[in-house]
PDB file of N, CA and C in Angstrom:
ATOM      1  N   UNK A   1       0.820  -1.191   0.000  1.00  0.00           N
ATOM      2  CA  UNK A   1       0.000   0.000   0.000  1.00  0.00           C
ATOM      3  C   UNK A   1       0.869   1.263   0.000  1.00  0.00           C
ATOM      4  N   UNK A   2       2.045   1.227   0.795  1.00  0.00           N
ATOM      5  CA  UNK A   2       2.982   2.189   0.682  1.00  0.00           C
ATOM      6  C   UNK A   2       3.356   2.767  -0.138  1.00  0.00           C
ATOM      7  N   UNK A   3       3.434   1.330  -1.256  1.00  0.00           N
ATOM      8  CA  UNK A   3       4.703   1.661  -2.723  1.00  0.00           C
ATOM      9  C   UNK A   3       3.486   2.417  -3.583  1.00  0.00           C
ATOM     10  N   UNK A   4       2.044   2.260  -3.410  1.00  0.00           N
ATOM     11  CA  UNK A   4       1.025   2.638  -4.517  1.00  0.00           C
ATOM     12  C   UNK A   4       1.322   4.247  -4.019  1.00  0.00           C
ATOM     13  N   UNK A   5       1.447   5.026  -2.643  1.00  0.00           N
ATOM     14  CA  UNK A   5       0.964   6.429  -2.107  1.00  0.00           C
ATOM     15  C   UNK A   5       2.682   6.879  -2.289  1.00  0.00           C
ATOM     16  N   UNK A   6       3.511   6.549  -2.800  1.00  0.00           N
ATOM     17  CA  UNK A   6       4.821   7.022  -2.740  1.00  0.00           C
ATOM     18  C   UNK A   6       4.746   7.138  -4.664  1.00  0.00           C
ATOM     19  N   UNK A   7       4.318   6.109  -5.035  1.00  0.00           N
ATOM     20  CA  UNK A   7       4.684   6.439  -6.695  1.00  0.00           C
ATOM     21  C   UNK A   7       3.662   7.584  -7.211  1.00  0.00           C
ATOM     22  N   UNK A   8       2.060   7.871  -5.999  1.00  0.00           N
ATOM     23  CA  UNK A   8       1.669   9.011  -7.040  1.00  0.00           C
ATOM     24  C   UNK A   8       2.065  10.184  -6.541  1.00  0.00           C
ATOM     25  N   UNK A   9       2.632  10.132  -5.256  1.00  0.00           N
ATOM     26  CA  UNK A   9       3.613  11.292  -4.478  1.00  0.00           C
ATOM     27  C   UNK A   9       4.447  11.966  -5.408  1.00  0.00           C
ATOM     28  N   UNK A  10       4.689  10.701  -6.139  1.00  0.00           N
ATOM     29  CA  UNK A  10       6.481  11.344  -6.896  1.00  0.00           C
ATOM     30  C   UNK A  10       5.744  11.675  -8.753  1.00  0.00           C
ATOM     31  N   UNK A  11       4.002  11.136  -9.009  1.00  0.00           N
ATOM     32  CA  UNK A  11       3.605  11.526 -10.188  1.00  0.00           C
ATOM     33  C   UNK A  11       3.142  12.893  -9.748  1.00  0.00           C
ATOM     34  N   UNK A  12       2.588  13.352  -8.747  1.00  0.00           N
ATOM     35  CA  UNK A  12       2.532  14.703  -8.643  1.00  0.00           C
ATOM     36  C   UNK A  12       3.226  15.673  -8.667  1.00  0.00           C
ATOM     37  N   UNK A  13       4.683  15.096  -8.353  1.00  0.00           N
ATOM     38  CA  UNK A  13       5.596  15.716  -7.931  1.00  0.00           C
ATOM     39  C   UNK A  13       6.441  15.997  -9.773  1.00  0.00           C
ATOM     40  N   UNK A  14       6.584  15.159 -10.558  1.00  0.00           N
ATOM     41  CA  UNK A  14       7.158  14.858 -11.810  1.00  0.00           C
ATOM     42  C   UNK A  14       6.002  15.767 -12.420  1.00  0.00           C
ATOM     43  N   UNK A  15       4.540  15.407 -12.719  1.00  0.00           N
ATOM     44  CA  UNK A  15       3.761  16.735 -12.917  1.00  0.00           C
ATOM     45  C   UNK A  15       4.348  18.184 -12.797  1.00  0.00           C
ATOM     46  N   UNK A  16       4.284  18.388 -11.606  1.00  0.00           N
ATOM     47  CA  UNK A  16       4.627  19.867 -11.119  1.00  0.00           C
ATOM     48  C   UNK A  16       6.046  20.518 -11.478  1.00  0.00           C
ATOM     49  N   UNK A  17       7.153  19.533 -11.445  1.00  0.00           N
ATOM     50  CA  UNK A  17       8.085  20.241 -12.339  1.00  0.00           C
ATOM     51  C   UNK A  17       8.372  20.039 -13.469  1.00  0.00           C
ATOM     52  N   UNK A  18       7.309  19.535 -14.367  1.00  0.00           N
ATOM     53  CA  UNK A  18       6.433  19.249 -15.955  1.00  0.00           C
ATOM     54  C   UNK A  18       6.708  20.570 -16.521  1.00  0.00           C
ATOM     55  N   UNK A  19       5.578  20.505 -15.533  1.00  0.00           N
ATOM     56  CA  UNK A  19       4.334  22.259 -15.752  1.00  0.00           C
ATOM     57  C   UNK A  19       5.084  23.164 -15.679  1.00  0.00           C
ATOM     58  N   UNK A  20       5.997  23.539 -15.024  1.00  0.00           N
ATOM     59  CA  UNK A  20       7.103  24.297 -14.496  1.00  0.00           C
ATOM     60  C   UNK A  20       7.627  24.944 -15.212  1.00  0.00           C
ATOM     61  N   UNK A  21       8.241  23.434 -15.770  1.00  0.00           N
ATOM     62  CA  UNK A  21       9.713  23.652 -16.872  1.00  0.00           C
ATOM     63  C   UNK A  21       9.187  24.557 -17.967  1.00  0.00           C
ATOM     64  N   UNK A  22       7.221  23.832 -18.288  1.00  0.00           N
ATOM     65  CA  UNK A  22       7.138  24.189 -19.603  1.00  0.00           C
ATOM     66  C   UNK A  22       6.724  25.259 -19.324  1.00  0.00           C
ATOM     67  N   UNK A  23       6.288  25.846 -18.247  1.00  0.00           N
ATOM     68  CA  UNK A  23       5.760  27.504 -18.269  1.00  0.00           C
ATOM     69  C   UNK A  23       6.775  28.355 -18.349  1.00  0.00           C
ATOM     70  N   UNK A  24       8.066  28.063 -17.663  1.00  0.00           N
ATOM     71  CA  UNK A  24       9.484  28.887 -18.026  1.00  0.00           C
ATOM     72  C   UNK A  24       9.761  28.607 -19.393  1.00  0.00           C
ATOM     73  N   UNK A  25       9.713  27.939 -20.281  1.00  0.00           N
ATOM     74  CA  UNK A  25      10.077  27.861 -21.834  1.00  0.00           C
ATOM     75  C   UNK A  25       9.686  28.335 -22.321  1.00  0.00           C
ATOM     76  N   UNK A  26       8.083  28.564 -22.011  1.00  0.00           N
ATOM     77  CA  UNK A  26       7.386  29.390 -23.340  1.00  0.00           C
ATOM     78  C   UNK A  26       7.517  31.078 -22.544  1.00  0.00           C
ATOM     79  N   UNK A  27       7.937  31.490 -21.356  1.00  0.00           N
ATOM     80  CA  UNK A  27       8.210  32.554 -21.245  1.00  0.00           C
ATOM     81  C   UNK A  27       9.993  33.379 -22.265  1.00  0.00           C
ATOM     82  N   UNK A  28      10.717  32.035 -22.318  1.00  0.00           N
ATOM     83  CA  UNK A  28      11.774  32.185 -22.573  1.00  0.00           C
ATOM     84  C   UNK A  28      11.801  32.308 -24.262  1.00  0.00           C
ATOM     85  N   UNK A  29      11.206  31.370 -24.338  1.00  0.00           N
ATOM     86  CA  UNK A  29      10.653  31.911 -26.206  1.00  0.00           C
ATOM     87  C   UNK A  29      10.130  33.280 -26.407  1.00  0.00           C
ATOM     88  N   UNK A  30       9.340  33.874 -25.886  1.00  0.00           N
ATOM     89  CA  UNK A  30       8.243  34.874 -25.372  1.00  0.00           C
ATOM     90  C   UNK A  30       9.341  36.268 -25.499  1.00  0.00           C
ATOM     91  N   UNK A  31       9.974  35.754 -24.934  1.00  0.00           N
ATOM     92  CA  UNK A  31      11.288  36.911 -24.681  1.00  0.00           C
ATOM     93  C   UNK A  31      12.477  37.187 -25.449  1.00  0.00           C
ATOM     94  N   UNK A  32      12.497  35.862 -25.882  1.00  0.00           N
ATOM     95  CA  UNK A  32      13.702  35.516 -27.438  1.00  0.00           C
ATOM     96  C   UNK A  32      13.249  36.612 -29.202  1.00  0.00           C
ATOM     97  N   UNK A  33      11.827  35.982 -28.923  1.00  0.00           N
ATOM     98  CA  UNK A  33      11.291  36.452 -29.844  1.00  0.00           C
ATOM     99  C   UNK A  33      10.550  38.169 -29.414  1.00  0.00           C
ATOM    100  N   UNK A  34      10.465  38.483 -28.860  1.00  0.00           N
ATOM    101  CA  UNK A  34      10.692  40.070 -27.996  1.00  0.00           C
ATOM    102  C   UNK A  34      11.809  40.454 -28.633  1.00  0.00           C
ATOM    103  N   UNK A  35      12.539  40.159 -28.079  1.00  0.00           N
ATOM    104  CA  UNK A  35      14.439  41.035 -28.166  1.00  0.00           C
ATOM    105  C   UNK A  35      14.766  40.899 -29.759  1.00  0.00           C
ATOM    106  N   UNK A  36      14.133  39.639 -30.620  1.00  0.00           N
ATOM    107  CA  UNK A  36      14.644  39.494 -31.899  1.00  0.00           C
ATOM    108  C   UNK A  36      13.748  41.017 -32.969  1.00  0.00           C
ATOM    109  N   UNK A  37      12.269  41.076 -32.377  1.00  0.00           N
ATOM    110  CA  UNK A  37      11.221  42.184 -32.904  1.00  0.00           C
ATOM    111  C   UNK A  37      12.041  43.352 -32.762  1.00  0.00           C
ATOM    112  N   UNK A  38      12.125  43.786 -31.911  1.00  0.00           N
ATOM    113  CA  UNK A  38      12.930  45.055 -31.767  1.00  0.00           C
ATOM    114  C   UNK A  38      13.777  45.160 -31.982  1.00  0.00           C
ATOM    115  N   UNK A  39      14.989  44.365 -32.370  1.00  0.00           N
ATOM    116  CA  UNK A  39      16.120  44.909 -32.868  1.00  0.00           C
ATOM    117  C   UNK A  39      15.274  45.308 -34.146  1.00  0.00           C
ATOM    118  N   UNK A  40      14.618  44.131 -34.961  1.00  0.00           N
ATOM    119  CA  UNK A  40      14.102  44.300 -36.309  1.00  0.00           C
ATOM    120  C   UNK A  40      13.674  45.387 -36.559  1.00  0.00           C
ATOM    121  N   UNK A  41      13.030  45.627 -36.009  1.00  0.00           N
ATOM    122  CA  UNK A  41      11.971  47.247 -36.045  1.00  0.00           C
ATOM    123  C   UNK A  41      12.422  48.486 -35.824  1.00  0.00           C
ATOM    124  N   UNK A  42      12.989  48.149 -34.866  1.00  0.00           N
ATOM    125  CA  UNK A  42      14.089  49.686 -34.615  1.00  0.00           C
ATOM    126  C   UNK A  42      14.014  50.762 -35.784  1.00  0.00           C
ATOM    127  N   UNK A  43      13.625  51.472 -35.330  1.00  0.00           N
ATOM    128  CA  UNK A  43      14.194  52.858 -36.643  1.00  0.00           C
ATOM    129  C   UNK A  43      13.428  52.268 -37.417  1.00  0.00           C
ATOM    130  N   UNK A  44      11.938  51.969 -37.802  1.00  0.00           N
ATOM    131  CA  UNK A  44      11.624  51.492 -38.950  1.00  0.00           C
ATOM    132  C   UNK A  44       9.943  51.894 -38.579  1.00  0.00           C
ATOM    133  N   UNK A  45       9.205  51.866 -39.655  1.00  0.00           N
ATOM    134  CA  UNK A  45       8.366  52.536 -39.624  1.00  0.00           C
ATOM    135  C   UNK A  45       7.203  51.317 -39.714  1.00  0.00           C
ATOM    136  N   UNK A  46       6.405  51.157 -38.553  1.00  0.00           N
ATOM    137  CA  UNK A  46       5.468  49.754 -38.248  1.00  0.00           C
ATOM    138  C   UNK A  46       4.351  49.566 -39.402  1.00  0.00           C
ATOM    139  N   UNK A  47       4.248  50.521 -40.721  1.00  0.00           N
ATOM    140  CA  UNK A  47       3.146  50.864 -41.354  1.00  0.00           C
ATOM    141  C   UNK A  47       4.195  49.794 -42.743  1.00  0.00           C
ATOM    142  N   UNK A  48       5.109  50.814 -42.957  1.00  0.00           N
ATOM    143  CA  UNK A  48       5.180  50.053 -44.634  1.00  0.00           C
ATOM    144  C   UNK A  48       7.149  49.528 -44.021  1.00  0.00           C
ATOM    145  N   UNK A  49       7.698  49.830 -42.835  1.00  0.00           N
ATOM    146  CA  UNK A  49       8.827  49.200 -42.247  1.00  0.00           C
ATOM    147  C   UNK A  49      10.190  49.872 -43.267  1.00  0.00           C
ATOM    148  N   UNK A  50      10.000  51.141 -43.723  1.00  0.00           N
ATOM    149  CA  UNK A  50      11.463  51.874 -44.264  1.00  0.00           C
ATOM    150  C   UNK A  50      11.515  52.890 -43.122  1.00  0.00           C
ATOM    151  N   UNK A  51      12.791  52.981 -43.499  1.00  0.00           N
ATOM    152  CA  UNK A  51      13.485  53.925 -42.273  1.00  0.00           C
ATOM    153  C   UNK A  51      12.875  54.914 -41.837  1.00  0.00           C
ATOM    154  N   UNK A  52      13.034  55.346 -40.563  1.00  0.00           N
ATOM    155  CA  UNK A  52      11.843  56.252 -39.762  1.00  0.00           C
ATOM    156  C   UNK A  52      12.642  57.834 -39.718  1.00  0.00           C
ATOM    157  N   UNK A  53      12.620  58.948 -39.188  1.00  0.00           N
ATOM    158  CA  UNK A  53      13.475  60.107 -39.318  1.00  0.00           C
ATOM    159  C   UNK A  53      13.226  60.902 -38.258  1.00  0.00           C
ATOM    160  N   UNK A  54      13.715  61.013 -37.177  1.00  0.00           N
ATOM    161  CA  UNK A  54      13.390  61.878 -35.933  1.00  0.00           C
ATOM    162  C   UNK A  54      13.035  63.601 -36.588  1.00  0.00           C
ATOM    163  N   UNK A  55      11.850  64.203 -36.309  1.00  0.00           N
ATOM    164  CA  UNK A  55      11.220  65.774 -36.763  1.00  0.00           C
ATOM    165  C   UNK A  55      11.275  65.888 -35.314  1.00  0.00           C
ATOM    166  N   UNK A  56      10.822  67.532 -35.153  1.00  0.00           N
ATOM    167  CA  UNK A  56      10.505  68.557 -34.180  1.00  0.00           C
ATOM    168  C   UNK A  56       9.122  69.125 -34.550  1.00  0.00           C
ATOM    169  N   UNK A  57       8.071  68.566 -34.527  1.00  0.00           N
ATOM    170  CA  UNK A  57       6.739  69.449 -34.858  1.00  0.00           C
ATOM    171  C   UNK A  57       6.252  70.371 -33.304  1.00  0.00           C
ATOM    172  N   UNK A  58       6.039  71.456 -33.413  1.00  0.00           N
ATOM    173  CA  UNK A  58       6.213  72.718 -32.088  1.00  0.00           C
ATOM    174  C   UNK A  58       6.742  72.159 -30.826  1.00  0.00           C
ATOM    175  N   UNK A  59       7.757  71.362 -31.061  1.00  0.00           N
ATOM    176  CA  UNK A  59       8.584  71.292 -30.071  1.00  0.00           C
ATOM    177  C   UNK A  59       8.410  70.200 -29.688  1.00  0.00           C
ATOM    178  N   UNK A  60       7.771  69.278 -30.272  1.00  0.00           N
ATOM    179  CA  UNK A  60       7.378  68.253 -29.979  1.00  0.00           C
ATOM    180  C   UNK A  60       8.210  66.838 -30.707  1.00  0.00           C
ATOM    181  N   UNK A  61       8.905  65.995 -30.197  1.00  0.00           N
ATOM    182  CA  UNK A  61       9.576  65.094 -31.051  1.00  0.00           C
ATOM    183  C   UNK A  61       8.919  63.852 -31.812  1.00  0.00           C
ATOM    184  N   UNK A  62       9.191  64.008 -33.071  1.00  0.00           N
ATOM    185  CA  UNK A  62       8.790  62.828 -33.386  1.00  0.00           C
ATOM    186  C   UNK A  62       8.941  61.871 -34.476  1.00  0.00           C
ATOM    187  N   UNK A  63       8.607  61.211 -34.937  1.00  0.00           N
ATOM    188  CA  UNK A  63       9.179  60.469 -35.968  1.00  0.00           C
ATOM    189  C   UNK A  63       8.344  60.417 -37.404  1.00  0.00           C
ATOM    190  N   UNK A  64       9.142  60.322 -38.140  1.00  0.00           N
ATOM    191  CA  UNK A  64       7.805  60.788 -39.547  1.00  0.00           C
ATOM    192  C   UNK A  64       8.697  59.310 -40.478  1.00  0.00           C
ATOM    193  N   UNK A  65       7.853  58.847 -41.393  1.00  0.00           N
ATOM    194  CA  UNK A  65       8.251  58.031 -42.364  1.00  0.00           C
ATOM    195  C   UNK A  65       8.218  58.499 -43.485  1.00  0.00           C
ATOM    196  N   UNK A  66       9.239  58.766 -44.327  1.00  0.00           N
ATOM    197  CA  UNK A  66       9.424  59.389 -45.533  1.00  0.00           C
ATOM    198  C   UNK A  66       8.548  58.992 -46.684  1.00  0.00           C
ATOM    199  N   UNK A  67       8.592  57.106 -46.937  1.00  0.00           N
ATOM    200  CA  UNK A  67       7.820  56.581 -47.402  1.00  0.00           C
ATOM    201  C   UNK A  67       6.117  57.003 -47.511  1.00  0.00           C
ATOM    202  N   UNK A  68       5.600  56.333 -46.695  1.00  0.00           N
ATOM    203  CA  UNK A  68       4.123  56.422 -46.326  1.00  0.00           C
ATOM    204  C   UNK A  68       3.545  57.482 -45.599  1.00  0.00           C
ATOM    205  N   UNK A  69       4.797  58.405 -45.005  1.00  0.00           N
ATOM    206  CA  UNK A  69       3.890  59.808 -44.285  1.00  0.00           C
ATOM    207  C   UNK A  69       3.901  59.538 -43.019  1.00  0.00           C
ATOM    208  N   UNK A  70       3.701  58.686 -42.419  1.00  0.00           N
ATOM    209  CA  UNK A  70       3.163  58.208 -41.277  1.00  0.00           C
ATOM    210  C   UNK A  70       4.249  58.896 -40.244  1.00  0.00           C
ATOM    211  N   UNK A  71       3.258  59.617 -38.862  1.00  0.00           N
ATOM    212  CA  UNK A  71       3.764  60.131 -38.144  1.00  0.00           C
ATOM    213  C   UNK A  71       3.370  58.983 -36.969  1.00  0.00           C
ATOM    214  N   UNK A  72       4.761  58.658 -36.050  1.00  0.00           N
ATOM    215  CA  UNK A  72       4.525  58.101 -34.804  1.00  0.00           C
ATOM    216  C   UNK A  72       5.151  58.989 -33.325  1.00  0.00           C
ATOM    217  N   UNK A  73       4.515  58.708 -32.169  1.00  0.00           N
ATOM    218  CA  UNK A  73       4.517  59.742 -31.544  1.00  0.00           C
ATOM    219  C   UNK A  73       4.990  58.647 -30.052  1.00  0.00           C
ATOM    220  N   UNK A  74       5.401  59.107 -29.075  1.00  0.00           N
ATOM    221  CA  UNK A  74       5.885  58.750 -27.868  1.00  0.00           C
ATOM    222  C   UNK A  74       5.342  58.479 -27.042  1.00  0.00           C
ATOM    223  N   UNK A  75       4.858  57.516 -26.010  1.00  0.00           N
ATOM    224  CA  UNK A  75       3.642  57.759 -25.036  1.00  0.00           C
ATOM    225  C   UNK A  75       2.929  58.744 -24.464  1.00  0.00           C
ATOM    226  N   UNK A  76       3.993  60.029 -24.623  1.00  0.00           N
ATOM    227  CA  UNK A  76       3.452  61.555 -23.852  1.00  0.00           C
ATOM    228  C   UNK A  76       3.472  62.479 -24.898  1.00  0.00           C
ATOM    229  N   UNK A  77       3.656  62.214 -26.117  1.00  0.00           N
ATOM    230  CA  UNK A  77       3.631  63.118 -27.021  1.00  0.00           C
ATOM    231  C   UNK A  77       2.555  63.675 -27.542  1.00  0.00           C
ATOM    232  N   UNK A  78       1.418  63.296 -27.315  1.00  0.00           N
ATOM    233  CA  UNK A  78       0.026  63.213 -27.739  1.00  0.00           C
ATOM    234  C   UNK A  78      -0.440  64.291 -26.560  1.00  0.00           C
ATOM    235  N   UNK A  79       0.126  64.270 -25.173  1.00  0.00           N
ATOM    236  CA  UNK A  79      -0.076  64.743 -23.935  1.00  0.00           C
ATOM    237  C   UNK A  79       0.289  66.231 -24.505  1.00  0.00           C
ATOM    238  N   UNK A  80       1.836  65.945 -24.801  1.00  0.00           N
ATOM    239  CA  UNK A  80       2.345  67.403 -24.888  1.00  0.00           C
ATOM    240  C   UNK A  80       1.760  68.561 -25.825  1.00  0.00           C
ATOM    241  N   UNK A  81       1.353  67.840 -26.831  1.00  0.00           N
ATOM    242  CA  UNK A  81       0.724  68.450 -27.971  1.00  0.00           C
ATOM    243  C   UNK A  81      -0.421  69.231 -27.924  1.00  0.00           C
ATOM    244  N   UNK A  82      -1.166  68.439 -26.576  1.00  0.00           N
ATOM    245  CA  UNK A  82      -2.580  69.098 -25.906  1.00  0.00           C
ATOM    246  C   UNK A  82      -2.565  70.011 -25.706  1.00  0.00           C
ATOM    247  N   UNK A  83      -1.505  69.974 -24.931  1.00  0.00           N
ATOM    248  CA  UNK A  83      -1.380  71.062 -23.613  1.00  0.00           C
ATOM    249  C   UNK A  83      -0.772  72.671 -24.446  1.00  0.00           C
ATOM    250  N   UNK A  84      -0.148  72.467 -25.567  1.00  0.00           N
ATOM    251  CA  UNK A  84       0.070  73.328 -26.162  1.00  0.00           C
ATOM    252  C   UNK A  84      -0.972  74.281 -26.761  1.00  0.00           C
ATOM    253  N   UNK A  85      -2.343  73.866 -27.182  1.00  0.00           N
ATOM    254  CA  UNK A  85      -3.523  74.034 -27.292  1.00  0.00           C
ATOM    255  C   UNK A  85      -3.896  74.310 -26.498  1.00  0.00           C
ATOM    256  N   UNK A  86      -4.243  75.428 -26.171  1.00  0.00           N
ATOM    257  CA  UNK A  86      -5.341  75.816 -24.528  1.00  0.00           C
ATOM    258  C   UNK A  86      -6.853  75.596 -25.078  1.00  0.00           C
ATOM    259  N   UNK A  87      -7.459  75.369 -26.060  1.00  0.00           N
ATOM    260  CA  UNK A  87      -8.616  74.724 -26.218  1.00  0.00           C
ATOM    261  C   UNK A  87      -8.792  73.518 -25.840  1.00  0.00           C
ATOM    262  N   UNK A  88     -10.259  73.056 -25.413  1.00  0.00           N
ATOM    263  CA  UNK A  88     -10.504  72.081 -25.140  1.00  0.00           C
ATOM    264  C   UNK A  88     -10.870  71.510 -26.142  1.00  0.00           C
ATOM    265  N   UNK A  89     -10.608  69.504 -26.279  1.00  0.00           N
ATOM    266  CA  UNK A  89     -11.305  68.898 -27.586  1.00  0.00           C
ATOM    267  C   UNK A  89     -12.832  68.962 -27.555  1.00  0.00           C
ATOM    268  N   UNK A  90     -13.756  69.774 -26.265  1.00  0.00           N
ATOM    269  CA  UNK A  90     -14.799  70.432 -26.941  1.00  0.00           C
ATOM    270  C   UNK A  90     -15.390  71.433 -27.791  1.00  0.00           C
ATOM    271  N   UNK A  91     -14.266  71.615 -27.572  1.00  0.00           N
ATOM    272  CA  UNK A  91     -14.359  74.070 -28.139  1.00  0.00           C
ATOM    273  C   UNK A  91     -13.626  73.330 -29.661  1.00  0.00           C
ATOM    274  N   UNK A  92     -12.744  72.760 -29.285  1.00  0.00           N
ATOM    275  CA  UNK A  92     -12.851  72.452 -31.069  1.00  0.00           C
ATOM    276  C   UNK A  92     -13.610  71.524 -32.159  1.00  0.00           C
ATOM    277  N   UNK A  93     -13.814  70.466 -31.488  1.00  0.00           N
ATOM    278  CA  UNK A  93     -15.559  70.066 -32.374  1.00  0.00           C
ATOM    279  C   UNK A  93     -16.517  70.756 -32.014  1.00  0.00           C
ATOM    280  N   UNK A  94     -16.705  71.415 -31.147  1.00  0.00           N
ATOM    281  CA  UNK A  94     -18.193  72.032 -31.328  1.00  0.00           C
ATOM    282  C   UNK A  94     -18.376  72.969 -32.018  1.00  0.00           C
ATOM    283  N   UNK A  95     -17.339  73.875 -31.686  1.00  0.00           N
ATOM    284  CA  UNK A  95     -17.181  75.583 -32.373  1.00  0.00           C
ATOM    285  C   UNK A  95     -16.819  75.040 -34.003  1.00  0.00           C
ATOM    286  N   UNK A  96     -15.947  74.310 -34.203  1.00  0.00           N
ATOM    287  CA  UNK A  96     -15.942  74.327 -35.761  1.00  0.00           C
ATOM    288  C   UNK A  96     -17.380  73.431 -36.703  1.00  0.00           C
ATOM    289  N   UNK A  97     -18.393  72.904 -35.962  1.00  0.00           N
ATOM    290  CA  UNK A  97     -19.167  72.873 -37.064  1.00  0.00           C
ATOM    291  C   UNK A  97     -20.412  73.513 -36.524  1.00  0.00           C
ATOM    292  N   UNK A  98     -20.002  75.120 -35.640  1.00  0.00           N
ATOM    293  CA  UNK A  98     -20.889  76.275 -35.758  1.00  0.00           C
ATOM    294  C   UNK A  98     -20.267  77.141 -36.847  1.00  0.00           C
ATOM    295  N   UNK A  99     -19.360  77.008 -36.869  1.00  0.00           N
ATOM    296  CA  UNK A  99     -18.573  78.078 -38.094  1.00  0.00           C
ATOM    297  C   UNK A  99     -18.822  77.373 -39.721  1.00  0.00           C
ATOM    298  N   UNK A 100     -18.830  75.752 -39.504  1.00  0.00           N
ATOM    299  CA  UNK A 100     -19.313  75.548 -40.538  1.00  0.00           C
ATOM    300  C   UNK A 100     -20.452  75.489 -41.350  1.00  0.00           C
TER     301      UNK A 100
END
């Protein structure tokens, strides 16, 4: 009776560092393939992927793609841009289709 409660001791146990191993692998892939994207992308423009070009639009930094146009912007760049505007995004949809 012993040998039956010791072998599923050690199948639970062979389970659990199963599961383990394989949840650290696919984090480790996860991360391989992370670090490989970004080198790739770097400096490259996520729309049509040719080289990207650091601009200054009112002081604001950002990246423009020569190719396709496409402007990309920084997590706070969108922030900064606001704030430069002392209108609110109400006063400017509302007021412009009274003027229109």
């Amino acid at each position: 009776m012993k040998d039956a409660w010791e072998e599923r001791e050690k199948a639970f146990e062979n389970k659990y560092f199963r599961d383990l191993e394989k949840k650290q692998l696919e984090q480790m892939k996860e991360q391989a393939v992370e670090s490989q994207v970004c080198e790739l992308c770097r400096n490259r423009c996520p729309k049509c992927g040719d080289k990207i070009e650091a601009v200054v639009f009112r002081g604001v930094p950002l990246d423009q793609c020569n190719s396709c146009g496409g402007i990309w912007m920084g997590p706070n760049d969108l922030k900064i841009l606001a704030e430069k505007d002392h209108r609110t995004w109400f006063d400017n949809w509302f007021r412009a289709e009274e003027t229109a």
